[in-house]
Protein backbone atom coordinates (compact mmCIF):
# COMPACT_ATOMS: atom_id res chain seq x y z
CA UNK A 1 -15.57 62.05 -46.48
CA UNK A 2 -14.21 64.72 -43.99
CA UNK A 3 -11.48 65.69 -42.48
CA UNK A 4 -12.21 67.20 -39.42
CA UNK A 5 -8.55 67.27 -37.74
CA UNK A 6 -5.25 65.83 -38.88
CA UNK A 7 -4.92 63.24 -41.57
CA UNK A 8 -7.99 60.83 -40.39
CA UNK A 9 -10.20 59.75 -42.22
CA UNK A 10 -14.32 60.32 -41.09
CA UNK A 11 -17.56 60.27 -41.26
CA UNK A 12 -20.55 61.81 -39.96
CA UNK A 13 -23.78 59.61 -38.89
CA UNK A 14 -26.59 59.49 -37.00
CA UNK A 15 -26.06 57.84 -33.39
CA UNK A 16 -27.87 54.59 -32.22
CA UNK A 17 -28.42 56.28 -28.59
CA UNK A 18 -28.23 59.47 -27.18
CA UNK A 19 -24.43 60.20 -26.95
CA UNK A 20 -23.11 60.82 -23.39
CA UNK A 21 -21.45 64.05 -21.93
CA UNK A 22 -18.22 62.90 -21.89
CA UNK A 23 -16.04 60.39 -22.94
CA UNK A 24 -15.98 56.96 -20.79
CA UNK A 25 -12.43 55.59 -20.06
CA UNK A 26 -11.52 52.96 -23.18
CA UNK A 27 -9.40 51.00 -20.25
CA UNK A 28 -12.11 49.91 -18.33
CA UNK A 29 -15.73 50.30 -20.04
CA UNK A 30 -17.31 48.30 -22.38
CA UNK A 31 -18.01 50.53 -25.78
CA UNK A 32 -21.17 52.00 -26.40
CA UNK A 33 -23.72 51.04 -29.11
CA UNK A 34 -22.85 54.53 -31.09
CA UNK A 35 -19.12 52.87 -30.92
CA UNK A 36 -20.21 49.65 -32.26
CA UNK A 37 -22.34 51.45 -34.73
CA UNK A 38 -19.59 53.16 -36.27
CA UNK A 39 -17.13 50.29 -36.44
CA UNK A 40 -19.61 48.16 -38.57
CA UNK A 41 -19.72 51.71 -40.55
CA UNK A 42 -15.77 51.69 -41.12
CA UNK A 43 -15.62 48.29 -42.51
CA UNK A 44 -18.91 49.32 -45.30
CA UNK A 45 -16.68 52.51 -46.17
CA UNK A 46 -14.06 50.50 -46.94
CA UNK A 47 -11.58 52.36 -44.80
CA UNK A 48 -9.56 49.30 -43.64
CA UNK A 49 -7.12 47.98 -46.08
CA UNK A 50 -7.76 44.26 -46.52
CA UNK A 51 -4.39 43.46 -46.04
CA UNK A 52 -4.28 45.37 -42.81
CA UNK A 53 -3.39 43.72 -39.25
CA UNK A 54 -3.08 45.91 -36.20
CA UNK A 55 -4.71 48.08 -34.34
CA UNK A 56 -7.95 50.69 -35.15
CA UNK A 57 -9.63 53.38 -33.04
CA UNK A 58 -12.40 55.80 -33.14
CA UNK A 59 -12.80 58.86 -31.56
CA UNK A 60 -16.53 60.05 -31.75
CA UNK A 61 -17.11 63.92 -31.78
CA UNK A 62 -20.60 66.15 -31.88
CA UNK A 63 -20.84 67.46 -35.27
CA UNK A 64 -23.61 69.43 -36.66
CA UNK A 65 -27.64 68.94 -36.51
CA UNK A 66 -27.62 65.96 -33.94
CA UNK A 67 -25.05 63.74 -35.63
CA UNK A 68 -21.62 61.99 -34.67
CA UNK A 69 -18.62 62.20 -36.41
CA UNK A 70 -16.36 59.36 -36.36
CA UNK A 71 -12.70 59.62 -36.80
CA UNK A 72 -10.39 56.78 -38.04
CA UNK A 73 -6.95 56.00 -36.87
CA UNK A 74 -4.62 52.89 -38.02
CA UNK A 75 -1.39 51.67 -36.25
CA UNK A 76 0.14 48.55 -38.03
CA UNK A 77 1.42 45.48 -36.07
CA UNK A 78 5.47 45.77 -35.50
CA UNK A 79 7.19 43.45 -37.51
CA UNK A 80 8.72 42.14 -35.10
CA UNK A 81 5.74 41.04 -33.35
CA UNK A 82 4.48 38.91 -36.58
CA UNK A 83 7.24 36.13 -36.10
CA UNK A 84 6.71 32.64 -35.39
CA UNK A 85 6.65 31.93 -31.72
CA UNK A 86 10.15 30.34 -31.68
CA UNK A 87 11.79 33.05 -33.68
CA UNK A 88 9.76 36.13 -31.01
CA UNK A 89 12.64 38.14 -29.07
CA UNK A 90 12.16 39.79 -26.56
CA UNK A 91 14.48 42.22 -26.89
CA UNK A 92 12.75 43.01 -30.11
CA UNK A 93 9.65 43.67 -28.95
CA UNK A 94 9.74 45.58 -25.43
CA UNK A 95 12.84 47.34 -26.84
CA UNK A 96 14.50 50.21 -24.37
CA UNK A 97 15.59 53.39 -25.52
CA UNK A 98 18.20 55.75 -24.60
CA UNK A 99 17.58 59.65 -23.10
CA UNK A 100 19.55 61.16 -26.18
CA UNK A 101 17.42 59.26 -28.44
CA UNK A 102 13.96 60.69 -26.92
CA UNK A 103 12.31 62.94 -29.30
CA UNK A 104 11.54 66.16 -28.58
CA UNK A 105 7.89 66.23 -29.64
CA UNK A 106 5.21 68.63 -28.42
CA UNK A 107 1.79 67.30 -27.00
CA UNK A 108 -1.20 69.64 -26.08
CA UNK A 109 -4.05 68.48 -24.18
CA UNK A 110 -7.15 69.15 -23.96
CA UNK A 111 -6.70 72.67 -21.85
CA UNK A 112 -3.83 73.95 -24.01
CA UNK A 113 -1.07 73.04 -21.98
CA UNK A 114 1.74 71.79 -24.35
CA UNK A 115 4.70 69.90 -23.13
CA UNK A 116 7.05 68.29 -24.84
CA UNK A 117 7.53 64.29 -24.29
CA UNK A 118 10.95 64.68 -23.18
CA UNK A 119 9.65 66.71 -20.06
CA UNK A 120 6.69 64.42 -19.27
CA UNK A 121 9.13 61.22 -19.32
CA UNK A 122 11.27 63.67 -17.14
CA UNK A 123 8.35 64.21 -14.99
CA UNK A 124 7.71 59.98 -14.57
CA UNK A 125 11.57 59.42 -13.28
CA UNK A 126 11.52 63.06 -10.82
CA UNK A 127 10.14 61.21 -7.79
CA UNK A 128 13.39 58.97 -8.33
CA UNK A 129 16.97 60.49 -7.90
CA UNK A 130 19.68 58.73 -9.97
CA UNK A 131 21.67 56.11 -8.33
CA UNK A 132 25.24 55.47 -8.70
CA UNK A 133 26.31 53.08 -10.33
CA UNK A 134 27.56 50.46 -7.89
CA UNK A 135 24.07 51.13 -5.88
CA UNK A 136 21.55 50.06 -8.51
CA UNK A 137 22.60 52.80 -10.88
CA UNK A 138 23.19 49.82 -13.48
CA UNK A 139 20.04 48.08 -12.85
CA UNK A 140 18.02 51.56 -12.99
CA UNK A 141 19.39 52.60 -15.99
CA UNK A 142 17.77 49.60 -18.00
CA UNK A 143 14.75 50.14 -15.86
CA UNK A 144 14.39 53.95 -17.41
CA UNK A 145 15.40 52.90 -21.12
CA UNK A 146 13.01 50.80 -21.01
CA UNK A 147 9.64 53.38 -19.70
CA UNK A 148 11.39 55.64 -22.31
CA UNK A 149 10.41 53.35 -24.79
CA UNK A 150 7.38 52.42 -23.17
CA UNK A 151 6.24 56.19 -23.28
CA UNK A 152 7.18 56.42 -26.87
CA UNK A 153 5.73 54.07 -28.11
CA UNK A 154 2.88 55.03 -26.51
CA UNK A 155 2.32 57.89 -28.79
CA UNK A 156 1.46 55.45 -31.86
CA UNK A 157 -1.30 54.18 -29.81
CA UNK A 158 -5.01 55.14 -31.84
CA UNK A 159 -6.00 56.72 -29.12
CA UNK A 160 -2.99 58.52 -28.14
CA UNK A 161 -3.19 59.84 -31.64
CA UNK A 162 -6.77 61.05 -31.81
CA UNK A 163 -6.82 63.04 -28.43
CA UNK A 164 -4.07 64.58 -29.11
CA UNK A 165 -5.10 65.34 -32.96
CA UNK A 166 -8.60 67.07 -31.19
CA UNK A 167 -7.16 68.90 -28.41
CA UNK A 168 -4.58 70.68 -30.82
CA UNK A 169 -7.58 71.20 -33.16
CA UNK A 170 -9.17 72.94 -30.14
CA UNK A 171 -11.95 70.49 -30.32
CA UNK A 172 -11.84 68.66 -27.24
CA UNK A 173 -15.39 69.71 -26.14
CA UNK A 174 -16.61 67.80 -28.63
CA UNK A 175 -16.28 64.49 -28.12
CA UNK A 176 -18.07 61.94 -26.69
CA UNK A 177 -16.66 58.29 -27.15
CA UNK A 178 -13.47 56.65 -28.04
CA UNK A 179 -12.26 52.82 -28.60
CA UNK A 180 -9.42 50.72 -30.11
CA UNK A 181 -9.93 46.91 -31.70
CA UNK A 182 -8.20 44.17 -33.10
CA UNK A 183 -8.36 43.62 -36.89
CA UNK A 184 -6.06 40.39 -38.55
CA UNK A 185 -4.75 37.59 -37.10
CA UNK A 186 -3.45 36.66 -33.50
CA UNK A 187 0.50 37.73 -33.19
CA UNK A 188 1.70 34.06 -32.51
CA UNK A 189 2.50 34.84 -28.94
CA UNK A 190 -0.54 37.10 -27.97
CA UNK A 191 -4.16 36.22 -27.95
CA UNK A 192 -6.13 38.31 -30.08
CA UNK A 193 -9.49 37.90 -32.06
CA UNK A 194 -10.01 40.06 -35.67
CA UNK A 195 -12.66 43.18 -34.84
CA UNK A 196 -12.92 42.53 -31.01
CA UNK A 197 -12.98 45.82 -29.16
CA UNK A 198 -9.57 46.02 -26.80
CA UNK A 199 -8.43 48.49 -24.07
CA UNK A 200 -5.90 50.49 -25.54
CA UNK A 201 -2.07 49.00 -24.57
CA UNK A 202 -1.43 50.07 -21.02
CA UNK A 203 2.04 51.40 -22.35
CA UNK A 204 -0.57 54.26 -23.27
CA UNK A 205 -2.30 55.28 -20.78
CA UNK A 206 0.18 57.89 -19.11
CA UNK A 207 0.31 59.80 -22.24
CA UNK A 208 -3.42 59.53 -22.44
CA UNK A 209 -4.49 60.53 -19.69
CA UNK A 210 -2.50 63.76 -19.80
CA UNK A 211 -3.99 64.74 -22.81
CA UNK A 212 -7.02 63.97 -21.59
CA UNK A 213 -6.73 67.18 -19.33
CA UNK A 214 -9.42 69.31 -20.27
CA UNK A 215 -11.42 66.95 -22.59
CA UNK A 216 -14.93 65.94 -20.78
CA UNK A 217 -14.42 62.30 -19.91
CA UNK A 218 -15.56 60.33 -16.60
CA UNK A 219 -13.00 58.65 -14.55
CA UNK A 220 -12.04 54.63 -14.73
CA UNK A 221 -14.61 52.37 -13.66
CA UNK A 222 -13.94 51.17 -9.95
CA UNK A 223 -15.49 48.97 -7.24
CA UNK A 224 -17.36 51.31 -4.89
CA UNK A 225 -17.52 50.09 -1.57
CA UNK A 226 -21.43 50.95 -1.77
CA UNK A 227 -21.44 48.39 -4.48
CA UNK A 228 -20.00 45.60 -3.11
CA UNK A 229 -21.90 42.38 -2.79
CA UNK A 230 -21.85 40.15 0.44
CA UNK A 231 -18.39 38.61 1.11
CA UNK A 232 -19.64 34.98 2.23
CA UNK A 233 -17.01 33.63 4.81
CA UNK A 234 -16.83 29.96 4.01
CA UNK A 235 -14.32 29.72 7.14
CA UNK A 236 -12.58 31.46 9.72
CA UNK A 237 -10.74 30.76 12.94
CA UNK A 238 -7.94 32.80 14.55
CA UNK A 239 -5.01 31.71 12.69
CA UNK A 240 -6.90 32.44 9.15
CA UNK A 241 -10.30 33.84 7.50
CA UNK A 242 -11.50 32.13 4.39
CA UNK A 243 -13.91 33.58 1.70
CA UNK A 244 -15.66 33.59 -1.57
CA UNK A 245 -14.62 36.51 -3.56
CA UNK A 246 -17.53 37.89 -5.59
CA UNK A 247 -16.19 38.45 -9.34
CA UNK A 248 -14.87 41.74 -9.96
CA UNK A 249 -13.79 42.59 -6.40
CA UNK A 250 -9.79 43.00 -6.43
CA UNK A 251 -8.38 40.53 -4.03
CA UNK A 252 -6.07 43.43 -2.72
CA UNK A 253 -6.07 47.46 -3.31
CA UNK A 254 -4.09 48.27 -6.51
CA UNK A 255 -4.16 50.15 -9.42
CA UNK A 256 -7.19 52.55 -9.28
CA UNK A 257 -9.16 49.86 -7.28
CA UNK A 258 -9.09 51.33 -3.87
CA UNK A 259 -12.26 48.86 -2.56
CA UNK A 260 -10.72 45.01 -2.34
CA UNK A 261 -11.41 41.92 -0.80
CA UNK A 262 -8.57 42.73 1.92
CA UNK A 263 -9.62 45.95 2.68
CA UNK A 264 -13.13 45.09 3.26
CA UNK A 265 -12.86 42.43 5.46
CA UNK A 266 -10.15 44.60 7.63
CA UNK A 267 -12.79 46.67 8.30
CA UNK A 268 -14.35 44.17 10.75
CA UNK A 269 -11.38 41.82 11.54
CA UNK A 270 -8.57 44.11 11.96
CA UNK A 271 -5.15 43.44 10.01
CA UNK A 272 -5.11 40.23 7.69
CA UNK A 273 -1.98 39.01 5.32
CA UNK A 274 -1.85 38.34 2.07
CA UNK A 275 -1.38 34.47 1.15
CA UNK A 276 -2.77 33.90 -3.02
CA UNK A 277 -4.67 36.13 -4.90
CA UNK A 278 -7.73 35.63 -7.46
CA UNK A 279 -7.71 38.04 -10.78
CA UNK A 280 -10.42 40.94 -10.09
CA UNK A 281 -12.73 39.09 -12.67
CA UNK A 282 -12.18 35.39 -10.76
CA UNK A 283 -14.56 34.32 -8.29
CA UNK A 284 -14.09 31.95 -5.72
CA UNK A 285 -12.18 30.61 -2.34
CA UNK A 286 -9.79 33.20 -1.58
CA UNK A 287 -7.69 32.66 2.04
CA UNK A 288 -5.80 35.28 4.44
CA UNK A 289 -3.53 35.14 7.16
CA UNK A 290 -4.59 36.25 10.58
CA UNK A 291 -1.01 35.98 11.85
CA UNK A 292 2.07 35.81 10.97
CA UNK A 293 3.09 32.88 11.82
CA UNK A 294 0.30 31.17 10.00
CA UNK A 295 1.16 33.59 6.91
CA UNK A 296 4.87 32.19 6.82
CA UNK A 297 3.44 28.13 7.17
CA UNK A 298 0.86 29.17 4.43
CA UNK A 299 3.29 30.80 2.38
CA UNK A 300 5.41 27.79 2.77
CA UNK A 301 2.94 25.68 1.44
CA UNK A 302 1.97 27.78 -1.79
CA UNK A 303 5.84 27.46 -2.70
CA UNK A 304 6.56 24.23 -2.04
CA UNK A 305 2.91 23.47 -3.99
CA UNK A 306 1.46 21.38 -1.05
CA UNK A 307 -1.95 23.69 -1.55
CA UNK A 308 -3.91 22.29 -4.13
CA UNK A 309 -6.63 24.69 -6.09
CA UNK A 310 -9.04 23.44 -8.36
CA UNK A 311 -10.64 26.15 -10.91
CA UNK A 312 -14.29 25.49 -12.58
CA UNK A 313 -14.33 27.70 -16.14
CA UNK A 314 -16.82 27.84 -18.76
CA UNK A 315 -15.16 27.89 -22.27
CA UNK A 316 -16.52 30.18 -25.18
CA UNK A 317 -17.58 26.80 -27.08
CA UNK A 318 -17.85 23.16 -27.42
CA UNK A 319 -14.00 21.67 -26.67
CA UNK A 320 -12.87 18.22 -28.30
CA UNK A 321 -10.63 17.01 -26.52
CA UNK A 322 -12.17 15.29 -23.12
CA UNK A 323 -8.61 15.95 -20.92
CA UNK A 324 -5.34 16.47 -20.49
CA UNK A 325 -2.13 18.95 -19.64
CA UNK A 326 -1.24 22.17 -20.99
CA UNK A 327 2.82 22.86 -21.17
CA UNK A 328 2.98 26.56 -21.96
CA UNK A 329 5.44 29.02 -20.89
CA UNK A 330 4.25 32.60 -20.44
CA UNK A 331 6.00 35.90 -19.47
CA UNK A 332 4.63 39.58 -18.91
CA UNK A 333 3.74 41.29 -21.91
CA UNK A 334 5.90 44.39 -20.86
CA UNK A 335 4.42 47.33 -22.77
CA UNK A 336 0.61 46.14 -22.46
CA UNK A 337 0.44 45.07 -18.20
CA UNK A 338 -1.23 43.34 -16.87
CA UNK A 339 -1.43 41.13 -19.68
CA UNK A 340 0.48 38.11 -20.33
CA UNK A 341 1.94 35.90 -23.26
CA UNK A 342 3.44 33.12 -24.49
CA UNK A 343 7.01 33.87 -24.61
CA UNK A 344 9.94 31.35 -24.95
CA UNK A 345 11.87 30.27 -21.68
CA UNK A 346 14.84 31.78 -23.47
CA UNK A 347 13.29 34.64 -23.84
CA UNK A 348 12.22 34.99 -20.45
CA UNK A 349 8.87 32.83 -20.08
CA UNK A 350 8.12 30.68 -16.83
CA UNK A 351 7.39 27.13 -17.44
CA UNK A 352 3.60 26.64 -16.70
CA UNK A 353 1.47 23.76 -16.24
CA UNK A 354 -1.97 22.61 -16.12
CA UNK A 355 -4.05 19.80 -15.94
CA UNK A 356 -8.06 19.93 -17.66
CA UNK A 357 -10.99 17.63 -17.66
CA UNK A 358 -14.09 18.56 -19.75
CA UNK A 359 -16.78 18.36 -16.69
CA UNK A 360 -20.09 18.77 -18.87
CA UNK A 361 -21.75 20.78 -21.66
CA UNK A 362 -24.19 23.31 -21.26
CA UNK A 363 -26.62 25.39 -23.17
CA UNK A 364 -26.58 29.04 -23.08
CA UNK A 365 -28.29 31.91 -24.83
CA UNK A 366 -25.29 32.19 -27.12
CA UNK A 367 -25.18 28.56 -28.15
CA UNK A 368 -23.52 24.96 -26.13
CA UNK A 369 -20.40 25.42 -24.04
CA UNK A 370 -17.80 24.02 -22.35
CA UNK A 371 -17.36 23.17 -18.26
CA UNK A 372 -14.29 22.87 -17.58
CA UNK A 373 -12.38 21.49 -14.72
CA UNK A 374 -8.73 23.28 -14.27
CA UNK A 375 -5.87 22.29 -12.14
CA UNK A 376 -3.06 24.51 -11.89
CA UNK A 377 0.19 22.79 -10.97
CA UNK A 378 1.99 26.51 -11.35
CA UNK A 379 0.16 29.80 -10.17
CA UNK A 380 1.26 32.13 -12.95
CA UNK A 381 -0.80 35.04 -13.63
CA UNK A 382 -3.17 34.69 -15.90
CA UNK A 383 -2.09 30.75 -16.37
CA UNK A 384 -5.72 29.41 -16.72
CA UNK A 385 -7.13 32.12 -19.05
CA UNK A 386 -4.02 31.88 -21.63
CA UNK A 387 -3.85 28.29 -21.44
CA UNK A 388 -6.92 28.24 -22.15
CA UNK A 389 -7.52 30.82 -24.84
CA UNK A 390 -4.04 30.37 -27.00
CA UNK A 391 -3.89 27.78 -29.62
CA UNK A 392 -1.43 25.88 -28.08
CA UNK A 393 -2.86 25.56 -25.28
CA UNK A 394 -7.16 24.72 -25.43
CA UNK A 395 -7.38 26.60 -27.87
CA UNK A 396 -10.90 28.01 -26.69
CA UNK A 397 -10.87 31.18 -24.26
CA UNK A 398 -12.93 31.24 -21.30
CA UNK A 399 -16.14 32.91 -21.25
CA UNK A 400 -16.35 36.65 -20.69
CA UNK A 401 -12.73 37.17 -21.11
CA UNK A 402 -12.46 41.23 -21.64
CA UNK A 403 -8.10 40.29 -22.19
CA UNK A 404 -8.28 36.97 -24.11
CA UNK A 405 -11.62 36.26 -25.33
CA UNK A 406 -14.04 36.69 -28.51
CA UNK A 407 -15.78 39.27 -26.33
CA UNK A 408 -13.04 41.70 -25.68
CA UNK A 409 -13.80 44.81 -23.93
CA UNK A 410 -17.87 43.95 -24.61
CA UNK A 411 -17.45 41.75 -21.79
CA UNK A 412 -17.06 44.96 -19.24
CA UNK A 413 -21.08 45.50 -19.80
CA UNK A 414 -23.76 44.37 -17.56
CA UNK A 415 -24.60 40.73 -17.84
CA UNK A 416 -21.07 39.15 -18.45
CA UNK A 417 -18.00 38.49 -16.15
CA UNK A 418 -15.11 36.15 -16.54
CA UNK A 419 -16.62 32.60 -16.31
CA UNK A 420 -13.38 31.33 -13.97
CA UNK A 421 -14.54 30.02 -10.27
CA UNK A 422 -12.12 29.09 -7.16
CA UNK A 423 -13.73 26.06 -6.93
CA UNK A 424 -11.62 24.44 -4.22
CA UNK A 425 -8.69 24.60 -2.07
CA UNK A 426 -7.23 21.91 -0.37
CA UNK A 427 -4.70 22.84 2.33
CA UNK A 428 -2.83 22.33 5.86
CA UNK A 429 -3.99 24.24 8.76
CA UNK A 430 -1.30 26.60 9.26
CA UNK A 431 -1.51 25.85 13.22
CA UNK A 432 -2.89 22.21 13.83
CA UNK A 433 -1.67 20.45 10.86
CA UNK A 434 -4.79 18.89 9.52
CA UNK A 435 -6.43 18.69 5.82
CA UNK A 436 -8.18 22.13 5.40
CA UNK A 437 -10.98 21.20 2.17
CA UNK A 438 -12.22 24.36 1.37
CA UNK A 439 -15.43 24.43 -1.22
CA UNK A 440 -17.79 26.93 -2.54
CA UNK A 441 -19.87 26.28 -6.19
CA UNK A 442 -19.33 28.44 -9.60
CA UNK A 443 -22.43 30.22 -10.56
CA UNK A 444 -21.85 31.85 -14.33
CA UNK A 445 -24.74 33.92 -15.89
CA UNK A 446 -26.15 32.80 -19.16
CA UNK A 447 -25.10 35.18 -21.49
């Protein structure tokens, strides 16, 4: 046992495949088999505690005579994330913190630039001048306490903690992977499976990403337009265009994803408006606005829940129970978007509701599953794949989840995708009135 930087514990071994130039980005790529490899080799080392729930990582550096060193870092669940669900606050856990109270710690990255966190948190609020009080002031105040927090508590993150442990070691040349998992239970209200890979929190990723400066590492993984499969139009007129969304093709630009649904087909049909949106990883019937006037009647009609959707999923495993309704509220989980949880209405949850009929079973490679017919009365994010996933809901995540799944981040490799399908949508025609059926069928690889 080495200690190659800081107080982590390590070990050298040889790698399963050759290692790669750089490091991939742990937000958005599945891990590598030299990741996996060492992981299994943590747990025969013995350098988990039993008694240990939280999170891990591993940061994989070049050491001497072709083989990896892997470096171990810990970070402990909150307490007050292991309450019951009716005793979570959520206060408690998304927490916001004060300027005086920001500690004046220095990070280097990977080029030797040090700043301290104070200025970097500075840095995120410059493009925003301070409002009085009477003119948001108030309002932006707990806004800021609350990314001061987010950015500090960032720092505890596994992988915030080994870059920044290599690049003040002056070792950031050297590595080539990094990863965080589960290990322990489920926090009541998260979804969470013991030694499934995870992307690190997204409370994270500022902090990481600056560090990452001057560490060889390839960008997030994003749709190319190149890439892009056929967008099948399964209706259009000239009040509306209606399509099936390939999975994995954002329904609208955001984030890093540049390449979307939206911004493909406005390529050929001009400018279209936004009425629902599918998760990148959904496929299925997915409807714009040509006008609007048929955006506001459509709009309308999503509010007032007049459109009906009907979801097709295939569940991890065989499910019991033949049908019924899920009653779960769920809320943002602030520090870790765009994930969601089961949070309290008095804590800030939205009621949510859905409806579930076991369709058939079917054999895959893995084993028998689950397909599932889902009918969302609400449209919360990420309603289906919690309600189906949490234990108070199904209990049995869907297929291919990379948030809420068995999988985890293994799920972002070739061969798997979210097993969730727009099956249907049943609407008004914004213009003449009439039942608009809109169908187009799931097709999940076997995996």
């Amino acid at each position: 046992m080495t200690e190659p930087f800081s107080h982590f514990p390590s070990f050298s071994f040889s790698p399963a495949v050759q290692p790669a130039d750089a490091v991939a980005c742990p937000f958005t790529t599945a891990p590598d088999a030299n990741v996996r490899l060492a992981q299994r080799l943590t747990y025969e080392a013995g350098l988990i505690p039993a008694d240990f729930c939280g999170r891990a990582g591993l940061l994989l550096t070049r050491a001497s005579e072709g083989r990896l060193q892997a470096s171990l870092a810990l970070e402990p669940q909150p307490s007050a994330a292991r309450k019951p669900l009716e005793e979570i606050r959520s206060a408690d856990l998304w927490p916001g913190l004060e300027d005086a109270d920001v500690p004046n710690e220095v990070l280097i990255n990977g080029r030797g630039e040090a700043k301290t966190l104070r200025t970097l948190i500075a840095e995120v609020f410059a493009p925003f001048p301070v409002r009085a009080e009477n003119h948001g002031g108030r309002e932006q105040a707990v806004r800021r306490a609350h990314w001061r927090r987010l950015l500090l508590d960032g720092l505890s993150a596994p992988a915030v903690r080994l870059i920044r442990a290599l690049s003040e070691s002056g070792g950031a040349d050297r590595a080539v992977s990094l990863a965080e998992w589960w290990i322990g239970p489920t926090p009541s209200w998260e979804m969470r499976f013991d030694r499934t890979f995870c992307a690190p929190r997204a409370g994270a990723r500022f902090l990481f990403e600056w560090l990452l400066i001057g560490v060889p590492h390839a960008p997030p993984q994003t749709v190319l337009r190149g890439n892009v499969p056929d967008i099948p139009v399964l209706y259009e007129d000239d009040a509306l265009i209606v399509i099936s969304k390939p999975a994995r093709l954002a329904s609208v630009p955001g984030g890093s994803e540049s390449v979307s649904a939206v911004s493909i087909l406005q390529e050929t049909r001009g400018e279209l408006h936004v009425v629902h949106r599918l998760d990148m990883g959904t496929s299925g019937v997915l409807a714009f606005a040509k006008t609007k006037e048929a955006l506001r009647v459509m709009n309308a009609a999503f509010r007032r829940r007049d459109a009906c959707k009907h979801y097709v999923a295939r569940l991890e495993a065989l499910l019991g129970t033949e049908e019924g309704d899920i009653d779960l509220p769920l809320g943002l989980n602030a520090f870790d978007r765009p994930r969601q949880c089961v949070l309290p209405e008095s804590e800030g949850g939205k009621a949510c509701r859905t409806h579930f009929a076991v369709r058939e079973t079917v054999n895959t490679v893995s084993g028998p599953k689950t397909i599932v017919d889902l009918y969302p009365e609400t449209g919360r994010t990420h309603q289906l794949r919690l309600h189906c996933a949490h234990a108070r809901g199904l209990g049995m995540p869907i297929d291919g989840d990379p948030f809420y799944g068995r999988y985890g981040m293994l799920a972002e490799g070739a061969g798997f995708r979210l097993c969730l399908h727009a099956a249907e949508l049943t609407i008004e025609h914004p213009v003449t009135g009439k039942p608009l059926h809109i169908t187009a069928p799931a097709d999940f690889p076997d995996f």
